[in-house]
PDB file of N, CA and C in Angstrom:
ATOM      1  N   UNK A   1       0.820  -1.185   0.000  1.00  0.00           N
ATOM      2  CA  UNK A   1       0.000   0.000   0.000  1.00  0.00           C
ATOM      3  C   UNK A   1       0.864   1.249   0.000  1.00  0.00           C
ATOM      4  N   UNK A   2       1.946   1.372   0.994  1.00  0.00           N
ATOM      5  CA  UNK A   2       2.919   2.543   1.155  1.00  0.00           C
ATOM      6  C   UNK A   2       3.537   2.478  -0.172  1.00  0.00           C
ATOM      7  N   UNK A   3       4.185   1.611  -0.945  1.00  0.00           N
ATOM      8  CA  UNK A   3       4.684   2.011  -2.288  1.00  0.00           C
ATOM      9  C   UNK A   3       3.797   2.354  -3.210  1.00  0.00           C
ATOM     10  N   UNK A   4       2.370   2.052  -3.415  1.00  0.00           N
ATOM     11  CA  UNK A   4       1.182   2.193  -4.087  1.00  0.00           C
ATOM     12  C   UNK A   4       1.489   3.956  -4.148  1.00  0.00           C
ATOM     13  N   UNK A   5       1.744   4.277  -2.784  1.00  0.00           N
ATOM     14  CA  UNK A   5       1.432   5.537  -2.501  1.00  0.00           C
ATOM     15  C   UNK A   5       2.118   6.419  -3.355  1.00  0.00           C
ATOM     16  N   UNK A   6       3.147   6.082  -2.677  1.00  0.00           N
ATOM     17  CA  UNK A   6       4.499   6.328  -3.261  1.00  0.00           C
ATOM     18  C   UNK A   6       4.316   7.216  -5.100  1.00  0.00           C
ATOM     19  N   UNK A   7       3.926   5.815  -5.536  1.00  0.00           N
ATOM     20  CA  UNK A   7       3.673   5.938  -6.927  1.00  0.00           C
ATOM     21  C   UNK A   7       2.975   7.074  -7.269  1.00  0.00           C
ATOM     22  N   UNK A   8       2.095   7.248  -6.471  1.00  0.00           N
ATOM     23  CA  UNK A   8       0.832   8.041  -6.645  1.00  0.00           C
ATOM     24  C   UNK A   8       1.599   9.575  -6.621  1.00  0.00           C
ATOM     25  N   UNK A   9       2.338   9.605  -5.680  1.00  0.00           N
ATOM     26  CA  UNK A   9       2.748  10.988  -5.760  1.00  0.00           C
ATOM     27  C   UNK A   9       3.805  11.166  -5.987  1.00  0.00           C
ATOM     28  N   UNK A  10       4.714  10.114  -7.075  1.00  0.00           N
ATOM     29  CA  UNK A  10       5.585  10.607  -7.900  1.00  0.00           C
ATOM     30  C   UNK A  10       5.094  10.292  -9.301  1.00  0.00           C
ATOM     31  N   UNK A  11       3.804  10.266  -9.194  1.00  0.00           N
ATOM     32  CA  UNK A  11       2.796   9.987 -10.885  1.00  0.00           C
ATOM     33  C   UNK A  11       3.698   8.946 -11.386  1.00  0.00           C
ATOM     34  N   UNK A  12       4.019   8.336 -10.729  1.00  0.00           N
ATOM     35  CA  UNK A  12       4.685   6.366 -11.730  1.00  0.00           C
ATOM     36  C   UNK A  12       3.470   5.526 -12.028  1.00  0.00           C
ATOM     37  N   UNK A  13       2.702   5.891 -13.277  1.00  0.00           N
ATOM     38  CA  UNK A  13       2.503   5.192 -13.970  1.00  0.00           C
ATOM     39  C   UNK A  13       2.200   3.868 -14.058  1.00  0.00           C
ATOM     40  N   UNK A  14       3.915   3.533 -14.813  1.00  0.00           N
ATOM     41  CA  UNK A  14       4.079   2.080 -15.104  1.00  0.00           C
ATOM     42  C   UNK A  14       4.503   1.113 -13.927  1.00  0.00           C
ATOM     43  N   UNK A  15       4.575   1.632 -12.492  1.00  0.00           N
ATOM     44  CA  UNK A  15       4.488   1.025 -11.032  1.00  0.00           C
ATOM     45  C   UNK A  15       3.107   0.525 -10.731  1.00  0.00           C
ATOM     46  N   UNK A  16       2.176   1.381 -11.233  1.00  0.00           N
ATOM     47  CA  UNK A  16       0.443   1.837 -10.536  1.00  0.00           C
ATOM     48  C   UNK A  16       0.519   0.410 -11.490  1.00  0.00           C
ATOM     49  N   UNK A  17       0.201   0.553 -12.908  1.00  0.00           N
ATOM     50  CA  UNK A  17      -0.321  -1.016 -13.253  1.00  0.00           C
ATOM     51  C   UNK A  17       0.336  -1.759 -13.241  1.00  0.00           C
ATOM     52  N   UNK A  18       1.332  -1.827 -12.783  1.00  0.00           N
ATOM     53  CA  UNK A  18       2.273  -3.129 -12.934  1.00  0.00           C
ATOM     54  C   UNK A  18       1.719  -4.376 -11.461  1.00  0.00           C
ATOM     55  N   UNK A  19       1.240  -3.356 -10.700  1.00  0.00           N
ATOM     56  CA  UNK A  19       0.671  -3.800  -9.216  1.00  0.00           C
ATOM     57  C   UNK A  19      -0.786  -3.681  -9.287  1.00  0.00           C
ATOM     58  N   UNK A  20      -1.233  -3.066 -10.487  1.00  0.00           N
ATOM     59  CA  UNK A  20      -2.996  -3.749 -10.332  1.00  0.00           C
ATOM     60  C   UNK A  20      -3.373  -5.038 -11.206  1.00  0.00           C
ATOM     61  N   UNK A  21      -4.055  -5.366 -10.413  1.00  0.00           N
ATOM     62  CA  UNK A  21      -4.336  -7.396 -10.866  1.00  0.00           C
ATOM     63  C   UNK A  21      -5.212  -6.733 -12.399  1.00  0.00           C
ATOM     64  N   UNK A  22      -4.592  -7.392 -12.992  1.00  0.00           N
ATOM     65  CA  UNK A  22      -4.947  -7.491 -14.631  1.00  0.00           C
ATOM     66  C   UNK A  22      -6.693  -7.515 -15.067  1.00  0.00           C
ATOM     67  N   UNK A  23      -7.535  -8.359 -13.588  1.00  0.00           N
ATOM     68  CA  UNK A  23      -8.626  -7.870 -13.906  1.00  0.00           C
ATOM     69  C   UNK A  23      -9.542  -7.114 -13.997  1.00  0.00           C
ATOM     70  N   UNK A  24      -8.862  -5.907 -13.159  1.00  0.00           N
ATOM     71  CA  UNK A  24      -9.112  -4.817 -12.864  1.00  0.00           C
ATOM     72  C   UNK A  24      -8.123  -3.676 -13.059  1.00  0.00           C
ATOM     73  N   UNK A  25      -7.422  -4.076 -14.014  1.00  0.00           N
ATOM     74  CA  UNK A  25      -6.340  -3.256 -14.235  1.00  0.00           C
ATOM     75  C   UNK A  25      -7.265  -1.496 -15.358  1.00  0.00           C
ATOM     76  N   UNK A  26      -6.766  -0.420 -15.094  1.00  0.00           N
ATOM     77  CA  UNK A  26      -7.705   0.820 -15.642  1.00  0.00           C
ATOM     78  C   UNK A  26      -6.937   0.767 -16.992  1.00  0.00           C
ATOM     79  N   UNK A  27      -7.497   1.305 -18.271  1.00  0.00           N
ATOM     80  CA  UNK A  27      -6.663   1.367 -19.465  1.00  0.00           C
ATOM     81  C   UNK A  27      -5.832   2.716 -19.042  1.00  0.00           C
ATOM     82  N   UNK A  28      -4.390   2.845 -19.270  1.00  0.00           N
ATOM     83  CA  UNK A  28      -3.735   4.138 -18.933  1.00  0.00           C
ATOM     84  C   UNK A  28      -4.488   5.663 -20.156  1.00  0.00           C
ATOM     85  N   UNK A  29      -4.258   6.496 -19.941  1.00  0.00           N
ATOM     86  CA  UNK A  29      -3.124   7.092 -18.903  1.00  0.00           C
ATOM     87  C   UNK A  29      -3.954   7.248 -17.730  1.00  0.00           C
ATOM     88  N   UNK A  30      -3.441   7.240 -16.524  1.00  0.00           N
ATOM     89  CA  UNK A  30      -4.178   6.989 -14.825  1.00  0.00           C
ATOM     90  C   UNK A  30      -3.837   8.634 -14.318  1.00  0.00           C
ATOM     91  N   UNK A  31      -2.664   9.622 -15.157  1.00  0.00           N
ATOM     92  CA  UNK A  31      -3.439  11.483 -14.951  1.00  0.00           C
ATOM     93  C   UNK A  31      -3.309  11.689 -15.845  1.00  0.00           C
ATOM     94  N   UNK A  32      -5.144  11.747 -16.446  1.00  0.00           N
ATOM     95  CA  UNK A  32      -5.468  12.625 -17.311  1.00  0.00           C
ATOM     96  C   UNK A  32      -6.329  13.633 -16.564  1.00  0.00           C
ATOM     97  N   UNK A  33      -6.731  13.565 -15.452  1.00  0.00           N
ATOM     98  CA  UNK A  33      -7.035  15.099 -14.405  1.00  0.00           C
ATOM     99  C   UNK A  33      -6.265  15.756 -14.145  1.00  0.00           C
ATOM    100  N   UNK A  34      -6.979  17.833 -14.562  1.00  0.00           N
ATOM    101  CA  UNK A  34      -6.226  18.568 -14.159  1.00  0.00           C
ATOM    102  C   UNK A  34      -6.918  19.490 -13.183  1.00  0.00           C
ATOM    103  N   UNK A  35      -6.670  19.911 -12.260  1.00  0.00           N
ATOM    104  CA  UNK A  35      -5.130  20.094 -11.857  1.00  0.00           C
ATOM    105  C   UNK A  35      -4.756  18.527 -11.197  1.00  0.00           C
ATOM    106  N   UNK A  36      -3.953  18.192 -11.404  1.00  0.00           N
ATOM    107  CA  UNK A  36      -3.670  16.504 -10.403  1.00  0.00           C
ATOM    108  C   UNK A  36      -3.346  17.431  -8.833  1.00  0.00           C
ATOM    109  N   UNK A  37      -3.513  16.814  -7.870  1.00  0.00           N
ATOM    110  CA  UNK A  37      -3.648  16.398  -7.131  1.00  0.00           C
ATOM    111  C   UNK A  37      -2.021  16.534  -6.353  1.00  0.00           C
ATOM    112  N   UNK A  38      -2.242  17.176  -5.085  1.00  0.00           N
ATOM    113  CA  UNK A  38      -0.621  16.670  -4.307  1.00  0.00           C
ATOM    114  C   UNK A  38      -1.319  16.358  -3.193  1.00  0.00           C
ATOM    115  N   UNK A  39      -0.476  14.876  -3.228  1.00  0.00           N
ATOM    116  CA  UNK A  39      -0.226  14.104  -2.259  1.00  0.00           C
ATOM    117  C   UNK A  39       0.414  14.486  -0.933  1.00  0.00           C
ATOM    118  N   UNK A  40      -0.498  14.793   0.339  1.00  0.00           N
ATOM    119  CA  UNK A  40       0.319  15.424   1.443  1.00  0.00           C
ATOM    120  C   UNK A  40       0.470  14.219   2.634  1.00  0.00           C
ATOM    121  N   UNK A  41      -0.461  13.435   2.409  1.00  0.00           N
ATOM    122  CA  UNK A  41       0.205  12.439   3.645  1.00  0.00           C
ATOM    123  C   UNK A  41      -0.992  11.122   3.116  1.00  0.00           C
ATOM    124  N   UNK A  42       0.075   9.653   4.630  1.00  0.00           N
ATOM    125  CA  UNK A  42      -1.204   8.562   4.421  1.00  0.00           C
ATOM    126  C   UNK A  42      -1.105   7.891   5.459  1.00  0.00           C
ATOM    127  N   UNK A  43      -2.322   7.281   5.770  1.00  0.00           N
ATOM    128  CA  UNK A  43      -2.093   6.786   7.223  1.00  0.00           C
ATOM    129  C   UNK A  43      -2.470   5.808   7.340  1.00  0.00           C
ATOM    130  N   UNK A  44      -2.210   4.781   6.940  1.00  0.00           N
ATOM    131  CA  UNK A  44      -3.030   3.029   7.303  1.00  0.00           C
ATOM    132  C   UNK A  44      -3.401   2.779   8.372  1.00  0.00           C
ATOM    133  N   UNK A  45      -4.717   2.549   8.435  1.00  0.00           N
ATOM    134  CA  UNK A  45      -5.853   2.498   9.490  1.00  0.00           C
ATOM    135  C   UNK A  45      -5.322   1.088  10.076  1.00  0.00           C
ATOM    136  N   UNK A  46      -5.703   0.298   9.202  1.00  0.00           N
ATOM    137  CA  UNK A  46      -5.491  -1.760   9.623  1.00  0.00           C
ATOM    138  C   UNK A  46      -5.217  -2.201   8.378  1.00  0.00           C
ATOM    139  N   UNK A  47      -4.865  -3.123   8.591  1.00  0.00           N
ATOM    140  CA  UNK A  47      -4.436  -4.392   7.751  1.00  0.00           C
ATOM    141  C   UNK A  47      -4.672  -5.239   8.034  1.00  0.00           C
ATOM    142  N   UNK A  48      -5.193  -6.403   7.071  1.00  0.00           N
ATOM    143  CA  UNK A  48      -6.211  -7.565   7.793  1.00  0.00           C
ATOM    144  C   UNK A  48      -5.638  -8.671   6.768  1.00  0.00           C
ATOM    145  N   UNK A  49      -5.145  -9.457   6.694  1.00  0.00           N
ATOM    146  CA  UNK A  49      -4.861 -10.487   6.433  1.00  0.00           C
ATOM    147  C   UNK A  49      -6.038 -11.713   6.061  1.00  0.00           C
ATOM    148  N   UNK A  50      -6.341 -12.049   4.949  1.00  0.00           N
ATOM    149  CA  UNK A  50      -7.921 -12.914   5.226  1.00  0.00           C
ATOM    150  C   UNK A  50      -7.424 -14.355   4.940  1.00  0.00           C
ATOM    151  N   UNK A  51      -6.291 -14.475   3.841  1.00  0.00           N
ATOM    152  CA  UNK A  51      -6.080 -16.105   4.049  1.00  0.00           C
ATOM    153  C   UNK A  51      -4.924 -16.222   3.307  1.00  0.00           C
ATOM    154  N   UNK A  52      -4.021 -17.063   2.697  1.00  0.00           N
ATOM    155  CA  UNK A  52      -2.769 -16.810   2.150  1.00  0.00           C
ATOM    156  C   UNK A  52      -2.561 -15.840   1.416  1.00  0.00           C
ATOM    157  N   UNK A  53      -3.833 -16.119   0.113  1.00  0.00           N
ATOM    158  CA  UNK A  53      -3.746 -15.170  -0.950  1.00  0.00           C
ATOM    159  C   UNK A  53      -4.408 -13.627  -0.931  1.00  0.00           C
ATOM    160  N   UNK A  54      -4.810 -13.293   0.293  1.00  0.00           N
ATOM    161  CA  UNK A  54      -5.957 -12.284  -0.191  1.00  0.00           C
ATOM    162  C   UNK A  54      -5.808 -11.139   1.334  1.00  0.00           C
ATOM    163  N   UNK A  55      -5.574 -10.201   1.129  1.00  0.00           N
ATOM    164  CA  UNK A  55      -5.904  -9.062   2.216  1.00  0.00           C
ATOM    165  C   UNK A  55      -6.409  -7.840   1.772  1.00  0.00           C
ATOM    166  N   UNK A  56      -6.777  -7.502   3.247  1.00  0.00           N
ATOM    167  CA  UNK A  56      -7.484  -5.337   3.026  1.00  0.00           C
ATOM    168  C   UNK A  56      -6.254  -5.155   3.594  1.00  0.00           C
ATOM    169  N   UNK A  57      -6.518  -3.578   2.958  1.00  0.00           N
ATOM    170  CA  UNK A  57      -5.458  -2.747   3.953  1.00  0.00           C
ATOM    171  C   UNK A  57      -6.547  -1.308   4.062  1.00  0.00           C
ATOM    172  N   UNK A  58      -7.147  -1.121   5.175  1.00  0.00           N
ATOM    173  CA  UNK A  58      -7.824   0.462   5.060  1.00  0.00           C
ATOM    174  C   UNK A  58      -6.904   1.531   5.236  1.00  0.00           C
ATOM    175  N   UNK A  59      -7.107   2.983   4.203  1.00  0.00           N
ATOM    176  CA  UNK A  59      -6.145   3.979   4.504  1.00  0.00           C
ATOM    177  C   UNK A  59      -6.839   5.098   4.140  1.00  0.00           C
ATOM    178  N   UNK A  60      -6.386   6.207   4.824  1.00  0.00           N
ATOM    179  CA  UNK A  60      -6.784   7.661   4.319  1.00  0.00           C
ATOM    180  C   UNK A  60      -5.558   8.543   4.021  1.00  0.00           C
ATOM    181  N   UNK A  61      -5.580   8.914   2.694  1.00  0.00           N
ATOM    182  CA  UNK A  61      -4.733   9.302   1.924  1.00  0.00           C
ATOM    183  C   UNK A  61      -5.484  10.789   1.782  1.00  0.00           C
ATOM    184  N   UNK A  62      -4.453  11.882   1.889  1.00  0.00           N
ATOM    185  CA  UNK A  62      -4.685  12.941   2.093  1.00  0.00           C
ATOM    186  C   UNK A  62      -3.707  13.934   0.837  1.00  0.00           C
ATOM    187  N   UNK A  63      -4.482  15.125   0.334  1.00  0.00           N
ATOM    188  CA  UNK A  63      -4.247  15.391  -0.637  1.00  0.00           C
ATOM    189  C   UNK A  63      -4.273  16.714  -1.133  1.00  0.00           C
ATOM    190  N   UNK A  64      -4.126  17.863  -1.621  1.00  0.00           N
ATOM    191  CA  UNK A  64      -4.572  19.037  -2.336  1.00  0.00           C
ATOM    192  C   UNK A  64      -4.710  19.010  -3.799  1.00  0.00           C
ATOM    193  N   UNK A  65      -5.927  19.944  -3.883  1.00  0.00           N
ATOM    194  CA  UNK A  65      -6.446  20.262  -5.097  1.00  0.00           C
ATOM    195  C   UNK A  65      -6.457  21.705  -5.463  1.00  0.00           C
ATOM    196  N   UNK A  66      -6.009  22.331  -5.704  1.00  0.00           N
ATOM    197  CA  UNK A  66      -6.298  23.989  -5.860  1.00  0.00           C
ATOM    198  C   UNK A  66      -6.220  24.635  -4.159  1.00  0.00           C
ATOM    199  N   UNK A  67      -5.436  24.382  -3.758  1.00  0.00           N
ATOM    200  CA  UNK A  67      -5.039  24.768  -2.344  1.00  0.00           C
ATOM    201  C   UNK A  67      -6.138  24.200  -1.025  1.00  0.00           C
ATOM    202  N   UNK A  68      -7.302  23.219  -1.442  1.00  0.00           N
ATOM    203  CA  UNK A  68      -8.151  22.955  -0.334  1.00  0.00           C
ATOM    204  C   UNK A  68      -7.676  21.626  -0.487  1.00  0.00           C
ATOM    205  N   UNK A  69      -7.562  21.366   0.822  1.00  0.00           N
ATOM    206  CA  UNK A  69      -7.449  19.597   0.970  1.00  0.00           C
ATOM    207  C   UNK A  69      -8.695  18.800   0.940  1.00  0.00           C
ATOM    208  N   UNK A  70      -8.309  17.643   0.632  1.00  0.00           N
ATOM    209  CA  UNK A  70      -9.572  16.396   1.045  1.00  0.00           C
ATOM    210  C   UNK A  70      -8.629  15.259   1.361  1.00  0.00           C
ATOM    211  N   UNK A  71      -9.423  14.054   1.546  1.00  0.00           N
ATOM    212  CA  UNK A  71      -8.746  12.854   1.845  1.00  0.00           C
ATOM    213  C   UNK A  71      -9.638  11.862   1.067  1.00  0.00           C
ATOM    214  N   UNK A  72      -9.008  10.670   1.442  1.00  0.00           N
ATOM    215  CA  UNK A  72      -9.625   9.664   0.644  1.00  0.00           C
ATOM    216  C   UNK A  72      -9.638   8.314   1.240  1.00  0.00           C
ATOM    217  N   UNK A  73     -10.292   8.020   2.004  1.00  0.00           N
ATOM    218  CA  UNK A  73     -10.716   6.947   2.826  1.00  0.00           C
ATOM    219  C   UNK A  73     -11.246   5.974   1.796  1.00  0.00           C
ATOM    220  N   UNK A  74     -10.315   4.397   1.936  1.00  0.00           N
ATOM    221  CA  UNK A  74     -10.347   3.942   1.112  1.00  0.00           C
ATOM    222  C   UNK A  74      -9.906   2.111   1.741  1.00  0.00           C
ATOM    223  N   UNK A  75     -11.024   1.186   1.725  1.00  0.00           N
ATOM    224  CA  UNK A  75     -10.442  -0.180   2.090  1.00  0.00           C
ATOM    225  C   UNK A  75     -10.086  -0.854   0.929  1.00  0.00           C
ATOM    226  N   UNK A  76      -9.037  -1.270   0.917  1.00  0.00           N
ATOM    227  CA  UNK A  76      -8.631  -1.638  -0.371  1.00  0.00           C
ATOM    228  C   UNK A  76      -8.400  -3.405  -0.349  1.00  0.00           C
ATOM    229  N   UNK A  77      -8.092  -4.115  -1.955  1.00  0.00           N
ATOM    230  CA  UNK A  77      -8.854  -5.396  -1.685  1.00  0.00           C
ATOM    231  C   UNK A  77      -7.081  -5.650  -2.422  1.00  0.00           C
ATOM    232  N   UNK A  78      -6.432  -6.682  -1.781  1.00  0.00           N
ATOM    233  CA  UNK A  78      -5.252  -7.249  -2.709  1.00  0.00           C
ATOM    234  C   UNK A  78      -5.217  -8.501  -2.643  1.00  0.00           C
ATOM    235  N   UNK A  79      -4.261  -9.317  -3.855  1.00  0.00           N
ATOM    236  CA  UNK A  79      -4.485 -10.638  -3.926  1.00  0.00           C
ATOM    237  C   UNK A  79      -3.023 -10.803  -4.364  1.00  0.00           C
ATOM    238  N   UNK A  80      -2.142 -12.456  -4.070  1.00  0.00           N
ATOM    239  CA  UNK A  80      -1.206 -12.069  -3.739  1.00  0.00           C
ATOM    240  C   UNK A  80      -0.917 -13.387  -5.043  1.00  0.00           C
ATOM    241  N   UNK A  81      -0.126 -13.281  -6.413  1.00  0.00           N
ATOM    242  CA  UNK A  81      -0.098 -13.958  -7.403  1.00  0.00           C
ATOM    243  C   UNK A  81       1.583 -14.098  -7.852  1.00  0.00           C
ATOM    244  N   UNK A  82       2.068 -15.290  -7.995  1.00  0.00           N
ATOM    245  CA  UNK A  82       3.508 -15.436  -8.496  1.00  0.00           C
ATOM    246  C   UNK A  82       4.012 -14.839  -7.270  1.00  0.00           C
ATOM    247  N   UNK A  83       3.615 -14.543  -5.935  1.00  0.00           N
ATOM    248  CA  UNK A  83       4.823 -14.138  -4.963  1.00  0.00           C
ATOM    249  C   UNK A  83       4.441 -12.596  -5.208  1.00  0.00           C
ATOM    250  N   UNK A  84       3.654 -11.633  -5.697  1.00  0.00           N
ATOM    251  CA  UNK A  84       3.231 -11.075  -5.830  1.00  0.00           C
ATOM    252  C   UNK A  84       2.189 -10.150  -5.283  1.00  0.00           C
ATOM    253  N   UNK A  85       2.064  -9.263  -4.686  1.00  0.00           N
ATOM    254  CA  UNK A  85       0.607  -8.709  -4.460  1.00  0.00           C
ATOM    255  C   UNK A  85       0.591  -7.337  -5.302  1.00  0.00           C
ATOM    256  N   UNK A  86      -0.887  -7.729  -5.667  1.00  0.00           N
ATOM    257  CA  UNK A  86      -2.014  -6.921  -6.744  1.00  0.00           C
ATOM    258  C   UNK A  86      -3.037  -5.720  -6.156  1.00  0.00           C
ATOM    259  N   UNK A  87      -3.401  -4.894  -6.225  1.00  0.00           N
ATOM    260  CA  UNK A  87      -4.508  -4.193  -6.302  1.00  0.00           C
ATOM    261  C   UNK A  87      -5.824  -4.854  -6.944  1.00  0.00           C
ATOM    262  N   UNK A  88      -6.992  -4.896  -6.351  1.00  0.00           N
ATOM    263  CA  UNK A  88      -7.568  -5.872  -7.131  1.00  0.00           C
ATOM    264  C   UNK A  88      -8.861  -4.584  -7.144  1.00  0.00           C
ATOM    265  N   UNK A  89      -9.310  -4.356  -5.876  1.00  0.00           N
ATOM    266  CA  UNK A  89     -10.218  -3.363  -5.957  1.00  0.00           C
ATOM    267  C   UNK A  89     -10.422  -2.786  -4.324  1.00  0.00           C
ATOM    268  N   UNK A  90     -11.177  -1.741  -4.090  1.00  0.00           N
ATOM    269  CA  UNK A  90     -11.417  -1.492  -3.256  1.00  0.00           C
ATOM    270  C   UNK A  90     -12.802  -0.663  -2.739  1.00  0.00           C
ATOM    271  N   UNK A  91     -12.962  -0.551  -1.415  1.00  0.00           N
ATOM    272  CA  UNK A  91     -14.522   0.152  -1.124  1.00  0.00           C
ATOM    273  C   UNK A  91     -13.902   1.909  -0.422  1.00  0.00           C
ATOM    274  N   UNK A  92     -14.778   2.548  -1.236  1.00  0.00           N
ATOM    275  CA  UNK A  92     -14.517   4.136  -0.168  1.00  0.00           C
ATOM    276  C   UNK A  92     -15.410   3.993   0.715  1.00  0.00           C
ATOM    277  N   UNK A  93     -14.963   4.831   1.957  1.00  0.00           N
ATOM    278  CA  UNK A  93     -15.793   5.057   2.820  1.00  0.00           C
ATOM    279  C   UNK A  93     -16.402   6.505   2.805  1.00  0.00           C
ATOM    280  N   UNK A  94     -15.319   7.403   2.109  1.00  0.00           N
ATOM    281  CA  UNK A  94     -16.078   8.780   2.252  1.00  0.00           C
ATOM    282  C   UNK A  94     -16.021   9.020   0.191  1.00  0.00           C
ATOM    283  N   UNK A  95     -17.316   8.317  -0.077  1.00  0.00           N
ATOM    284  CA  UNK A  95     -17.379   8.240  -1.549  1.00  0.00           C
ATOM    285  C   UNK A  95     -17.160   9.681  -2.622  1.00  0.00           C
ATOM    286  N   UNK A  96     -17.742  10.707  -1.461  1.00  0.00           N
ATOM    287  CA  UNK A  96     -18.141  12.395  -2.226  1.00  0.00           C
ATOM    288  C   UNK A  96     -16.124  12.672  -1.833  1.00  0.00           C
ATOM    289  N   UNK A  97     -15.572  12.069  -1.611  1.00  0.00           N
ATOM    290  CA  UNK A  97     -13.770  12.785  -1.084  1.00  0.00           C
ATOM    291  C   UNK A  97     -13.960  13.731  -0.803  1.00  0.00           C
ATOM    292  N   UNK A  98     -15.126  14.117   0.255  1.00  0.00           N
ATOM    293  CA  UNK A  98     -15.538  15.479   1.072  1.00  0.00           C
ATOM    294  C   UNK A  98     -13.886  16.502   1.856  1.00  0.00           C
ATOM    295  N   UNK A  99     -13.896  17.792   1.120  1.00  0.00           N
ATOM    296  CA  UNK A  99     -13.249  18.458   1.766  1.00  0.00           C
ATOM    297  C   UNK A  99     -12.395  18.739   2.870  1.00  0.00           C
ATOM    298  N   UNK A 100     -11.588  18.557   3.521  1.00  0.00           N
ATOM    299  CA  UNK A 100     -11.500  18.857   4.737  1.00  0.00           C
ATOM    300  C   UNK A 100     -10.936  21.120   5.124  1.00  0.00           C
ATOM    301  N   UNK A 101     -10.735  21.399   5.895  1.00  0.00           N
ATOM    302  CA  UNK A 101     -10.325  22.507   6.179  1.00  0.00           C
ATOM    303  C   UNK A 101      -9.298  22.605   5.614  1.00  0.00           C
ATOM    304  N   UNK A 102      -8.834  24.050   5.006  1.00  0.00           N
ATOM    305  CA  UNK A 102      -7.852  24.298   4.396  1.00  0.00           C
ATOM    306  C   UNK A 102      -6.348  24.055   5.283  1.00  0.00           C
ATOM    307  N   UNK A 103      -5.490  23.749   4.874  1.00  0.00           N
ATOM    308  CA  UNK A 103      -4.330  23.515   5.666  1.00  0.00           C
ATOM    309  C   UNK A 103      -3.353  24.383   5.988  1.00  0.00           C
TER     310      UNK A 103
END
């Protein structure tokens, strides 16, 4: 999840799908939104382990858009292939990525 992040806010691309499971993989390019987005912090809630192949990890990933922040509460679904773990999908919890106070 922390390198996921990673990716995210050095816009790597070819990291982001290389780590989402192929069946859910997005067709690129993954920023074509403008203004993108800076990445200001992330905080992994839990991590849950469900059976060899398969875990959540919940996180809120925090962010600016035109100088107002939001976050992005997010349980995410991975599956773990060739020694591997995938992005497969995940559930938001705060679906609208409601605002928070300016920072």
């Amino acid at each position: 999840m922390r390198s996921r992040y990673t990716a995210y806010v050095r816009r790597d691309e070819a990291y982001l799908l290389s780590t989402w499971h192929v069946s859910t993989r997005p067709v690129p390019p993954l920023f074509d939104t403008t203004p993108l987005p800076k990445w200001i912090g992330l905080e992994v809630r839990r991590h849950r382990q469900i059976d060899a192949t398969h875990a959540e990890v919940e996180f809120i990933a925090r962010y600016r858009v035109g100088g107002r922040a939001h976050r992005l509460h997010e349980t995410s679904r991975f599956v773990l292939e060739d020694g591997h773990w995938f992005y497969v999908d995940g559930d938001m919890h705060d679906t609208d990525m409601r605002p928070e106070a300016p920072l």
